[in-house]
Protein backbone atom coordinates (compact mmCIF):
# COMPACT_ATOMS: atom_id res chain seq x y z
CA UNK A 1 5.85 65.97 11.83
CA UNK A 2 6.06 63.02 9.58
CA UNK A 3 5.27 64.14 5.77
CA UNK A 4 2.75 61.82 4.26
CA UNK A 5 4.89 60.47 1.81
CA UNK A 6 6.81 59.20 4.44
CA UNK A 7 4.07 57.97 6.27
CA UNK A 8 3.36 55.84 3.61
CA UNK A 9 6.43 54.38 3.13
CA UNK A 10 6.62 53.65 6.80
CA UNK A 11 3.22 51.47 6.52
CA UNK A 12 4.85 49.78 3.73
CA UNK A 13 8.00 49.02 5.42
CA UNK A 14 5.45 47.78 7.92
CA UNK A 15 3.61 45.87 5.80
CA UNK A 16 6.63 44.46 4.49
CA UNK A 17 7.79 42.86 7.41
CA UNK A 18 4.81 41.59 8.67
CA UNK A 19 4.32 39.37 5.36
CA UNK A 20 7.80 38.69 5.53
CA UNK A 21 7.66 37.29 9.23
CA UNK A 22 4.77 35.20 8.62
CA UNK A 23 6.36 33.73 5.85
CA UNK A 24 9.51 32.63 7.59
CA UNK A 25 6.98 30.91 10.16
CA UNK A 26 5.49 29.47 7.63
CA UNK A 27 8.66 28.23 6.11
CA UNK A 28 10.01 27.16 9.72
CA UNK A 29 6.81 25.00 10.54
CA UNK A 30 6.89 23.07 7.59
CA UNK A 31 11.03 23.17 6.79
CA UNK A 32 10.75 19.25 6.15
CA UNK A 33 8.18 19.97 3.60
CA UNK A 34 7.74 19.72 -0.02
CA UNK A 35 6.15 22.50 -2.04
CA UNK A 36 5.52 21.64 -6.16
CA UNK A 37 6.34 24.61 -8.44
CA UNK A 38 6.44 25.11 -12.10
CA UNK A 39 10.03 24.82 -12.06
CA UNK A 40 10.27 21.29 -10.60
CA UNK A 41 7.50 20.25 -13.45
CA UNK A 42 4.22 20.14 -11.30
CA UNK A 43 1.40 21.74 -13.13
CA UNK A 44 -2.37 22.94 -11.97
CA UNK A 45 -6.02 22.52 -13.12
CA UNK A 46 -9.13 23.62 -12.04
CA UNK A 47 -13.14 22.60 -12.38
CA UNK A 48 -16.40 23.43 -11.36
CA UNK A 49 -19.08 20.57 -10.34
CA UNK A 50 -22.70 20.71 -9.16
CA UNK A 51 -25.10 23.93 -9.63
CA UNK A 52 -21.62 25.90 -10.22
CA UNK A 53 -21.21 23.46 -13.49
CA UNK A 54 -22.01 26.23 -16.32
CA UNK A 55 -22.34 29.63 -13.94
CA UNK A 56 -19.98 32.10 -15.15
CA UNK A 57 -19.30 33.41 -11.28
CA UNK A 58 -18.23 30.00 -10.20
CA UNK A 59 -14.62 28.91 -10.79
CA UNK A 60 -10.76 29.23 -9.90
CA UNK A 61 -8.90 32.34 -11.03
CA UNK A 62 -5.05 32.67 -11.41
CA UNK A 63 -4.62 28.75 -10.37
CA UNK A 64 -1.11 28.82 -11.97
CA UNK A 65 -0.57 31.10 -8.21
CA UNK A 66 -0.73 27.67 -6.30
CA UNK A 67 2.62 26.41 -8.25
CA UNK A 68 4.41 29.60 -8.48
CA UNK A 69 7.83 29.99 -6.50
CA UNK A 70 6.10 33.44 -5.04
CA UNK A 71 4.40 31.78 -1.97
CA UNK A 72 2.08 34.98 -1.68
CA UNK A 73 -0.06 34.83 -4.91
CA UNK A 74 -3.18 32.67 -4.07
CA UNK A 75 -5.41 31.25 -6.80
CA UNK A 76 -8.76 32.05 -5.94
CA UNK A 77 -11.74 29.95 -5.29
CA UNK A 78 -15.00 31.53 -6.02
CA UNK A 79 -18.78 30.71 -4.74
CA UNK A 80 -21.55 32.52 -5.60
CA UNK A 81 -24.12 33.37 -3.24
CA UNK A 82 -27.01 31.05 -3.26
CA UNK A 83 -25.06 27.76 -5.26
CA UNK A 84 -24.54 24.36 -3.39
CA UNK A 85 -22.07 23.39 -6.45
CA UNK A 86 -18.00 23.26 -5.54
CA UNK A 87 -14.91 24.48 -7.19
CA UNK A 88 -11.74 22.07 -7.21
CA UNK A 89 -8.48 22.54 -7.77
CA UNK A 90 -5.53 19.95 -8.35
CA UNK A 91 -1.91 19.97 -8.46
CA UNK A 92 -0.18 17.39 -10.58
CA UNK A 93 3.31 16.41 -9.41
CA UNK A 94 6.29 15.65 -11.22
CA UNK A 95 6.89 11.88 -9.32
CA UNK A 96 5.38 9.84 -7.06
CA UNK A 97 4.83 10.69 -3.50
CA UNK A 98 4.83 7.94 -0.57
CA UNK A 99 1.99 6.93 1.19
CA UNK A 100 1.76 8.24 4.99
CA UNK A 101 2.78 11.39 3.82
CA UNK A 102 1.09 14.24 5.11
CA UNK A 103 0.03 16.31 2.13
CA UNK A 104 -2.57 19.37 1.73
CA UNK A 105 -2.75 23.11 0.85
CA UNK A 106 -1.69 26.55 2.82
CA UNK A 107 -5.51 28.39 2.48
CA UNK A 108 -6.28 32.24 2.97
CA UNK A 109 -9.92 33.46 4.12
CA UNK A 110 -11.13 35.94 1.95
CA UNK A 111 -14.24 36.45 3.21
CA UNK A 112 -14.07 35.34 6.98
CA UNK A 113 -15.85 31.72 6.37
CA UNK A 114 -12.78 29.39 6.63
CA UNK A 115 -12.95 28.36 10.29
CA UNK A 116 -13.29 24.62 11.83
CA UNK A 117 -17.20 24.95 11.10
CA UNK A 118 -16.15 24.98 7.61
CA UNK A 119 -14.16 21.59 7.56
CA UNK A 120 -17.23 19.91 6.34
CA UNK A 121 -16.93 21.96 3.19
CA UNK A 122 -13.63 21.13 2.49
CA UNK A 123 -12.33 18.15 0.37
CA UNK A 124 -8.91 17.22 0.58
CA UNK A 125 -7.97 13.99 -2.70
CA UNK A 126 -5.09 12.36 -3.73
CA UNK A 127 -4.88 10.68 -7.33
CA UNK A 128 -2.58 8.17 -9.36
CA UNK A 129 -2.82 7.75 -12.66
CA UNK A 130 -6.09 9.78 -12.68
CA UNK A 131 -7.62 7.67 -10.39
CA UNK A 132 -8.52 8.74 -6.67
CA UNK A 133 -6.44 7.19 -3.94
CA UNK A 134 -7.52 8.89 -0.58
CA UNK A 135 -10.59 10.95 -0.12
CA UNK A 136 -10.76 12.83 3.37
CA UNK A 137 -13.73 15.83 4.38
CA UNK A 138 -14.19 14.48 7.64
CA UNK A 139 -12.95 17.27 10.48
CA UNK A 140 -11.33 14.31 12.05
CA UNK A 141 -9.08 13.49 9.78
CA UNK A 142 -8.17 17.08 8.38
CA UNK A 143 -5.72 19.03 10.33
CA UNK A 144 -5.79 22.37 10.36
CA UNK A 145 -2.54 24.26 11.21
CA UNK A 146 -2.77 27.80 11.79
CA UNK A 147 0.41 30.12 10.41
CA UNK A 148 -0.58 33.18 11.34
CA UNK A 149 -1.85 36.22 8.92
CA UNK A 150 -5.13 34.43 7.90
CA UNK A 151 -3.33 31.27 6.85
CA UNK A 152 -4.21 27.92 7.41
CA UNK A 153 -2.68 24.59 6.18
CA UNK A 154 -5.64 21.60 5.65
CA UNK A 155 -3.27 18.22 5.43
CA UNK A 156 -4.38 14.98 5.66
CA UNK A 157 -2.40 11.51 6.00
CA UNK A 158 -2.64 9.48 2.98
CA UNK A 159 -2.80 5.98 2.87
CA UNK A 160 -1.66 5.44 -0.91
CA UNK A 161 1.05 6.52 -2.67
CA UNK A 162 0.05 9.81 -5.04
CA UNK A 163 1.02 11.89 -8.45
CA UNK A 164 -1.93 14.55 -7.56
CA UNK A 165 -3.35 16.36 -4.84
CA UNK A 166 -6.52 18.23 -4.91
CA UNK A 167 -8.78 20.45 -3.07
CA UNK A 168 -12.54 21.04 -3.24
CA UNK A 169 -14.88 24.00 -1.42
CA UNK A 170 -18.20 23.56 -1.57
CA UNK A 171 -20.86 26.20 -1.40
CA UNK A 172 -23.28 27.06 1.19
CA UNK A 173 -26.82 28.43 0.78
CA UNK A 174 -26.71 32.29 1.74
CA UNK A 175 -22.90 32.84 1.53
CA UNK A 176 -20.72 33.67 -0.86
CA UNK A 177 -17.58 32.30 -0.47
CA UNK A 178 -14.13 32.84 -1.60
CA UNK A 179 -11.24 30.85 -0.78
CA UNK A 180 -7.56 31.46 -1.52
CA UNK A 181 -5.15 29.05 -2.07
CA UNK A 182 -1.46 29.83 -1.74
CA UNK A 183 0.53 26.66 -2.07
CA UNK A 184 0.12 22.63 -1.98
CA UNK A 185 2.77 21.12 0.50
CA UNK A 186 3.78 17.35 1.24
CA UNK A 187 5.66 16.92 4.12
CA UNK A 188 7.14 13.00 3.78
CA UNK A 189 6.99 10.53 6.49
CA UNK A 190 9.68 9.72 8.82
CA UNK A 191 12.58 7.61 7.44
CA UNK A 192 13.32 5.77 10.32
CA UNK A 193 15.41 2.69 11.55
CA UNK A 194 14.03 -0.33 12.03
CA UNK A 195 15.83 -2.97 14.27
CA UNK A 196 13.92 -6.31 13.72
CA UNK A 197 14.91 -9.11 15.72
CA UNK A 198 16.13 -12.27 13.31
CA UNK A 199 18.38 -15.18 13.95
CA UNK A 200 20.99 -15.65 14.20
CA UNK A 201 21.86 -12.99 16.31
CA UNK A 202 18.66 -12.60 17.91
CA UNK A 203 16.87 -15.78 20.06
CA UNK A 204 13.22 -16.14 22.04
CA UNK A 205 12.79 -18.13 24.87
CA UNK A 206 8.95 -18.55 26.80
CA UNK A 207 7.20 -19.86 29.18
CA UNK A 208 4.88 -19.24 32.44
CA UNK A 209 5.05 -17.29 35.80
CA UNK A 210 3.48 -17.30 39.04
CA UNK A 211 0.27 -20.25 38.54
CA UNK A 212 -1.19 -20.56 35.35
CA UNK A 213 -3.27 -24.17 34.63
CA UNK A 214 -3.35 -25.22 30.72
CA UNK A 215 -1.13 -22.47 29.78
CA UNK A 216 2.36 -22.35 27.50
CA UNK A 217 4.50 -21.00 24.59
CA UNK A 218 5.14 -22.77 21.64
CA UNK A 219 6.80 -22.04 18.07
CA UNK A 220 9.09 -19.49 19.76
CA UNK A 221 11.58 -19.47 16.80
CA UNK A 222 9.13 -18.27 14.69
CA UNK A 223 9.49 -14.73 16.43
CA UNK A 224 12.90 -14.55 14.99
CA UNK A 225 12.48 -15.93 11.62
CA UNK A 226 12.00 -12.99 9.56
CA UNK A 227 8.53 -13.59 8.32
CA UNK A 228 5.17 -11.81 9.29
CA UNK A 229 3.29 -15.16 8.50
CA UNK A 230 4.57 -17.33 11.12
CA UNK A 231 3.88 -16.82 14.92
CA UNK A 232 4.83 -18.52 17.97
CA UNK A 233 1.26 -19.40 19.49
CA UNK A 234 1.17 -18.08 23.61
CA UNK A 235 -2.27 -20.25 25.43
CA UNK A 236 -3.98 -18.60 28.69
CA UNK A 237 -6.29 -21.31 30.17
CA UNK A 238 -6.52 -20.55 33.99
CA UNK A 239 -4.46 -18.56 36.02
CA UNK A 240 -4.51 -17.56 39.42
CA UNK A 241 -2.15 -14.83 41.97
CA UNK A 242 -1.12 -13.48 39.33
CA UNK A 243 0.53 -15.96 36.90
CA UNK A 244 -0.06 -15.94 33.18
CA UNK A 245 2.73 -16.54 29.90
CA UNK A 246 5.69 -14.73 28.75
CA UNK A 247 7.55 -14.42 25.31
CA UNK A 248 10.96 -13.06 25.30
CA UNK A 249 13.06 -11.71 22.70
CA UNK A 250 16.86 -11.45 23.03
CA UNK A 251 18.33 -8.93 20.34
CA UNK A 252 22.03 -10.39 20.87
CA UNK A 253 22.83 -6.75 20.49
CA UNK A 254 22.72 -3.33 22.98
CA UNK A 255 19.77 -1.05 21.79
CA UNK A 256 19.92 3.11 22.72
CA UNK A 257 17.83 4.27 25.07
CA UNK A 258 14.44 6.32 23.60
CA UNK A 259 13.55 3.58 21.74
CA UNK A 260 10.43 2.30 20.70
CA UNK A 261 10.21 -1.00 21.23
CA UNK A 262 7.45 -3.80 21.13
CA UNK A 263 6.12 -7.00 19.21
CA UNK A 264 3.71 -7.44 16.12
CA UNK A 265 0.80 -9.43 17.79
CA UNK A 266 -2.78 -11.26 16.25
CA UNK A 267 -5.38 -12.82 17.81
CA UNK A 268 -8.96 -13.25 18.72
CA UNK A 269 -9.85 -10.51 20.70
CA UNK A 270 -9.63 -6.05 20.20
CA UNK A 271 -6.41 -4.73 21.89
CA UNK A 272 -7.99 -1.25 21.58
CA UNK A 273 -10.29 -2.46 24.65
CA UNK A 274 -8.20 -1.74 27.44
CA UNK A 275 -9.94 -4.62 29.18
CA UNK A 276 -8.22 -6.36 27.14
CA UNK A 277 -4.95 -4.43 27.24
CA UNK A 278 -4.63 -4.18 30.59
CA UNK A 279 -3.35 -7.65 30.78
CA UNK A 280 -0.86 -7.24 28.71
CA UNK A 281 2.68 -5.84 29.76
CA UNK A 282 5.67 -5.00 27.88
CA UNK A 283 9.05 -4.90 29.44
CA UNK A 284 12.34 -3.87 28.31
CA UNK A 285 15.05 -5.49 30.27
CA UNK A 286 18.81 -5.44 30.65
CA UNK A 287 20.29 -8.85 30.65
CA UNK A 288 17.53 -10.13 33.54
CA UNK A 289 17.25 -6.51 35.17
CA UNK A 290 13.46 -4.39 33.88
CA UNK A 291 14.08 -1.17 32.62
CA UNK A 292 11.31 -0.01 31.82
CA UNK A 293 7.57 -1.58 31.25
CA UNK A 294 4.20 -0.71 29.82
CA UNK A 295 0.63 -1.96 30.19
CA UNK A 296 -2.93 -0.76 29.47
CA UNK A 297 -3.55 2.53 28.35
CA UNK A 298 0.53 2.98 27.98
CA UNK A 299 0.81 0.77 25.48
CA UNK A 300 0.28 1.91 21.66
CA UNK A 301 -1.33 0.11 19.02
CA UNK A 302 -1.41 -0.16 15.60
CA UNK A 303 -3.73 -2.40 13.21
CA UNK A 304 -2.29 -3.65 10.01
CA UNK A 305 -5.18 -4.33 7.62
CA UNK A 306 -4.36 -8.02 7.88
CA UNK A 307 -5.29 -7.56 11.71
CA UNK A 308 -1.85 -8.34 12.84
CA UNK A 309 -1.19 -5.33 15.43
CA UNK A 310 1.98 -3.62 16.57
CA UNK A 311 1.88 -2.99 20.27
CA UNK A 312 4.74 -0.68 22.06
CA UNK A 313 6.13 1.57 24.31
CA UNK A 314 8.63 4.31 24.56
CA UNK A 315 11.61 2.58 26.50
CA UNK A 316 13.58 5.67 28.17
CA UNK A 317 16.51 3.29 29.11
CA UNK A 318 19.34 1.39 27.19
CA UNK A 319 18.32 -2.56 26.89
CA UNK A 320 18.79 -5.56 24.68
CA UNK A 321 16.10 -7.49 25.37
CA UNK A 322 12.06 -7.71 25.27
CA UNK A 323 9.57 -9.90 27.25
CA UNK A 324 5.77 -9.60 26.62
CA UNK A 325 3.75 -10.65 29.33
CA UNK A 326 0.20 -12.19 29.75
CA UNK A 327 -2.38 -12.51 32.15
CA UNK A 328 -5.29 -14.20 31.97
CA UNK A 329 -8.88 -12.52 31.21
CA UNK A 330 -11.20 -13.05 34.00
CA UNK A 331 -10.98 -16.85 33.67
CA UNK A 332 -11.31 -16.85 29.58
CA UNK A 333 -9.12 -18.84 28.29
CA UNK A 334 -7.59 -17.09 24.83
CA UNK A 335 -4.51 -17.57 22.48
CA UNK A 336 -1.84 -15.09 21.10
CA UNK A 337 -0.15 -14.83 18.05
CA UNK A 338 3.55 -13.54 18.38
CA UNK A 339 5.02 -12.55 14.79
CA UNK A 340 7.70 -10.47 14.86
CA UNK A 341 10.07 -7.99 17.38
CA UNK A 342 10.69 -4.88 16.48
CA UNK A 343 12.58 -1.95 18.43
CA UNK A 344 13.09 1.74 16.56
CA UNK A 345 15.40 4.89 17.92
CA UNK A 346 13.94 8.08 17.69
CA UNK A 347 15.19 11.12 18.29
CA UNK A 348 14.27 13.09 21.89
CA UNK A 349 11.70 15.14 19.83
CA UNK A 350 10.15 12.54 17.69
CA UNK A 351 6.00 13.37 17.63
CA UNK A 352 3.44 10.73 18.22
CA UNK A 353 2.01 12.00 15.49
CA UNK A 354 5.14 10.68 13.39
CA UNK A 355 5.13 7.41 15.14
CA UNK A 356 1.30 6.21 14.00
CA UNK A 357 2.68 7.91 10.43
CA UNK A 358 5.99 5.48 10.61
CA UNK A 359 4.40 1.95 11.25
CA UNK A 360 1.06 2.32 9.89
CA UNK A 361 2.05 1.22 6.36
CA UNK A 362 4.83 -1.55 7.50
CA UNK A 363 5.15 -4.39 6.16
CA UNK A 364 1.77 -4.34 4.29
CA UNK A 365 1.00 -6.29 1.29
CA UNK A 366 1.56 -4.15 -1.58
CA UNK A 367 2.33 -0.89 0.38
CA UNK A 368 5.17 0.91 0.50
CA UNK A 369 6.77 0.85 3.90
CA UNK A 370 10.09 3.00 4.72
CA UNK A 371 13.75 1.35 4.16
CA UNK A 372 13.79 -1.43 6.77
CA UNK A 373 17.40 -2.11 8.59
CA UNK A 374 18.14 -5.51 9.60
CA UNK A 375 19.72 -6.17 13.34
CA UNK A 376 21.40 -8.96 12.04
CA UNK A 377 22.97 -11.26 8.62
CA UNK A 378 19.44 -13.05 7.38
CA UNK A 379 19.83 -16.66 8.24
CA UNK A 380 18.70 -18.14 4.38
CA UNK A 381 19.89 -19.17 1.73
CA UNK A 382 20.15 -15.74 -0.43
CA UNK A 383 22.81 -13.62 0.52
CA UNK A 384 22.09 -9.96 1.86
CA UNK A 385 23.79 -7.51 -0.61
CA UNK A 386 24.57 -5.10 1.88
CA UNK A 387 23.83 -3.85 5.16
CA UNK A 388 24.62 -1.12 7.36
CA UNK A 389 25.03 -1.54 11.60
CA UNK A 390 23.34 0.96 14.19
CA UNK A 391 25.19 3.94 14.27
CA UNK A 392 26.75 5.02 17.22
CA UNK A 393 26.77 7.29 19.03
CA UNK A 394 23.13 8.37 17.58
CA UNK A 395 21.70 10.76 18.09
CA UNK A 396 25.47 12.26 17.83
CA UNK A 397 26.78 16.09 17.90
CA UNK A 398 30.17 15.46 16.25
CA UNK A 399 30.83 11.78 14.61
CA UNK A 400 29.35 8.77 14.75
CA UNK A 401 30.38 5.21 13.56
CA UNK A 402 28.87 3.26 10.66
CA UNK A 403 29.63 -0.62 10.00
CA UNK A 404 28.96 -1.52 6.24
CA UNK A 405 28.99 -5.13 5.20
CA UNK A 406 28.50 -6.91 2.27
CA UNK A 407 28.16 -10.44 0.85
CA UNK A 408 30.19 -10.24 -1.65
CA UNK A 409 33.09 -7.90 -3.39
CA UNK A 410 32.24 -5.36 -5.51
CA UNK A 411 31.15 -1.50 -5.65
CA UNK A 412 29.62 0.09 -2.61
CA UNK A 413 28.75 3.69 -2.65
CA UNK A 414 27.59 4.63 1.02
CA UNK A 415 25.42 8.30 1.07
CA UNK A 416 23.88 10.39 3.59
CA UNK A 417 20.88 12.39 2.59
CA UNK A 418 18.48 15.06 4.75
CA UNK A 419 14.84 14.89 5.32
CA UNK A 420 14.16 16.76 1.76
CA UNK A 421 16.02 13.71 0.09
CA UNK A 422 19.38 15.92 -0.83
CA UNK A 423 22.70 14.34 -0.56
CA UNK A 424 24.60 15.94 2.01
CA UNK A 425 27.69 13.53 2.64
CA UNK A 426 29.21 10.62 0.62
CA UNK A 427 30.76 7.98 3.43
CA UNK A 428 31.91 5.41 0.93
CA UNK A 429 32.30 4.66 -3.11
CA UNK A 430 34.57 2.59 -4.38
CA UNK A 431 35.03 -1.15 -4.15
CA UNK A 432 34.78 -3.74 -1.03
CA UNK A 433 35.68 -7.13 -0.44
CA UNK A 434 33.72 -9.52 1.26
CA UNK A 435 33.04 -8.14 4.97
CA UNK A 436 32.61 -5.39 7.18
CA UNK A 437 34.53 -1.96 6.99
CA UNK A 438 34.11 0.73 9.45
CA UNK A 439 32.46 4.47 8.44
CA UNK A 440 32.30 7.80 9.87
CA UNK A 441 29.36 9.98 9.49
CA UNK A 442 30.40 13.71 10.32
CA UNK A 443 27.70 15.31 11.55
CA UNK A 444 29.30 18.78 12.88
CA UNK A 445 28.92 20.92 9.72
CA UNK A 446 25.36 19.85 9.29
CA UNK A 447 21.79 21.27 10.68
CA UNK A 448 20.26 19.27 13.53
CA UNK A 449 17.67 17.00 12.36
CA UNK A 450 17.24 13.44 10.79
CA UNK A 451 19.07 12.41 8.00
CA UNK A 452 19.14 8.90 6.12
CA UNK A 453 22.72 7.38 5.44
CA UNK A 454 22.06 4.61 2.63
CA UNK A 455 24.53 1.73 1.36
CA UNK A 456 23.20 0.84 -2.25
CA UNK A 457 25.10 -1.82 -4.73
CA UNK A 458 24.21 -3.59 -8.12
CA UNK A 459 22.65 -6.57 -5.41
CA UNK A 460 20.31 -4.14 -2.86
CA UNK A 461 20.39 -1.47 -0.65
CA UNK A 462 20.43 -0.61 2.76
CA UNK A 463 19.26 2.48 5.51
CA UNK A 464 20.30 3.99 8.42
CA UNK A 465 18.80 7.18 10.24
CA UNK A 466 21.38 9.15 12.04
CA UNK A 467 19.85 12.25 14.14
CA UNK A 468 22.26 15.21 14.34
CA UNK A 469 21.48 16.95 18.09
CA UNK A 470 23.57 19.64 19.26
């Protein structure tokens, strides 16, 4: 018969291991996040507003918890019973964070109230400078993750760039309610690759198929010419078995297979209606052979607050060129704007959660957008300081080959970096003369997952994302 002494340390041994296994869930879920301690220089305050303004039972007790490196000591969020007021509390980072970040807090439930009915009590902010940024307390755009052992992450997407992060629970007549907060956590967007198609490499060619009255491409080397604000302009007038316009985009270059691929398009009419939609198609093709194609519902878009939209697909061949394809609308005649090419490798288990995240911000005016690669030299007047080719193989087990050029001699120091921004590798750092040199990436002694290889010098810097598979 078990002695009760030892009972009890069997139920703590128990206990023990429980906590312990949630936490390495926890810590497995969100390895890619970013937790702000103490240490690192974040720092915590708290506030009451409303009726709880002034009532001694409202308020946040031990909020230091929520930066501490001991992920199970919550701060505490306290509601009365009867008091529609709200407690807040904020973490204040040490730098900057990037906008399409998905940032929020790890919550306990104290008192058995923090289910999805209570997402319209929750308030999730993001500040700069003491300003607010992003304000979300809608249930659609606050995800709720559970970990396990009454723990819950609320995150949101920003949409600005942030230096604090903040969470408010309001009160509800008849309930007390109390909170806990464990820890605030930022998990960064994806630092992806971006293969725009630019001359000189690259090259567009247009024109019409099957019969279609009125109809034509013009301005077709504006696709390739590096700008967002210039288009080549593709006119449906009347079309009949099944003709309509085409815009094609030759990379001058092989592109992996698992790509997203597509074209930055404007115009006149919502390419969320799938009426609409539906007569577009997007193919991927092989010298003249089709790959792979979307249309319709297949296709994913993305507005740019501009209005310019990026429309793609998921192509799950190898190709090196794209040709967008339109029909006409039930006799409506209607113009489209054709900016810019773009085709992205991803990794087999890249979310479409992450892809919205990675091309929501790009390219706008005054954003922030992710490093973005070039396919090819820029045909202008400025010289490019540096730039990196598309590694290959990628995603790659062992090694994989990285082409660094540069305008002009001088230093070059070539880094690879994980997802948590930590330099892993150095490729390159010394000096390089004018042209290309040859690097290997050695990805056998490190952890599958993304990681960012970047070629900086005194004139610019470049990116590459290399995916490490085994």
């Amino acid at each position: 018969m078990l002695t009760t002494s030892t009972r009890k340390g069997l139920r703590g041994l128990f206990v023990f291991l429980v906590v312990a296994l949630g936490l390495a869930t926890v810590a497995s879920a969100q390895r890619r996040a970013y937790i702000p301690t103490d240490t690192d220089g974040a720092t915590v305050s708290a506030e009451t507003v409303g009726l709880c303004l002034g009532n001694p039972l409202c308020g946040v007790d031990d909020p230091e918890n929520v930066i501490s490196e001991t992920l199970n000591r919550p701060a505490t969020l306290d509601i009365p019973i009867n008091v529609l007021g709200a407690v807040r509390l904020r973490v204040n980072l040490p730098s900057d964070q990037s906008n399409r970040a998905r940032a929020g807090f790890v919550l306990r439930d104290a008192t058995g109230l923090l289910d999805l009915t209570a997402l319209d009590r929750v308030t999730v902010r993001t500040y700069r400078d003491g300003e607010v940024r992003d304000e979300y307390s809608d249930a659609a755009l606050i995800r709720v993750n559970d970990y396990g052992l009454d723990r819950y992450a609320f995150t949101v997407r920003t949409r600005q760039t942030f230096d604090a992060l903040e969470i408010e629970v309001a009160g509800v007549v008849g309930l007390a309610t109390e909170i806990q907060v464990l820890w605030a956590q930022i998990t960064p967007p994806p630092d992806l690759t971006k293969i725009f198609a630019r001359a000189p490499q690259a090259s567009a060619t247009g024109g019409t198929f099957g019969v279609c009255v009125g109809c034509g491409v013009t301005g077709l080397a504006n696709i390739v010419d590096g700008s967002m604000d210039t288009a080549a302009t593709a006119d449906v007038l009347l079309s009949a078995l099944g003709g309509g316009v085409f815009a094609q985009v030759n990379y001058g270059q092989p592109l992996p297979a698992n790509s997203f691929t597509g074209l930055f398009i404007s115009g006149e009419f919502d390419l969320l209606d799938l009426a609409v939609l539906g007569r577009f198609e997007i193919q991927a093709r092989d010298g003249s052979t089709v790959v792979a194609s979307a249309s319709g519902e297949d296709l994913r878009v993305t507005y740019r607050p501009d209005g310019i939209a990026w429309v793609r697909f998921r192509s799950p061949a190898a190709f090196d060129n794209v040709r967008l394809r339109l029909a006409s609308l039930a006799s409506v005649d209607y113009e489209v704007n054709v900016h810019r090419a773009l085709t992205v490798p991803v990794s087999a288990d890249f979310a479409a959660e992450d892809d919205e995240a990675a091309y929501a911000g790009l390219d706008e005016a005054g954003g922030q957008a992710p490093p973005i690669a070039a396919a090819a030299p820029v045909a202008s007047a400025e010289a490019v300081a540096v730039e990196l080719g598309v590694p290959a193989p990628n995603p790659v087990a062992g090694s994989a080959r990285i082409v660094v050029r540069v305008a002009e001699a001088g230093p070059v120091r070539v880094a690879a970096y994980d997802a948590l921004g930590r330099e892993v590798a150095v490729l390159y750092d010394g000096v390089l003369s004018t042209g290309e040199r040859p690097l290997r990436f050695d990805g056998a002694g490190l952890a599958p997952g993304p990681y960012v290889v970047r070629a900086s010098t005194a004139g610019g810097e470049a990116a590459r994302t290399v995916t490490v598979s085994r």
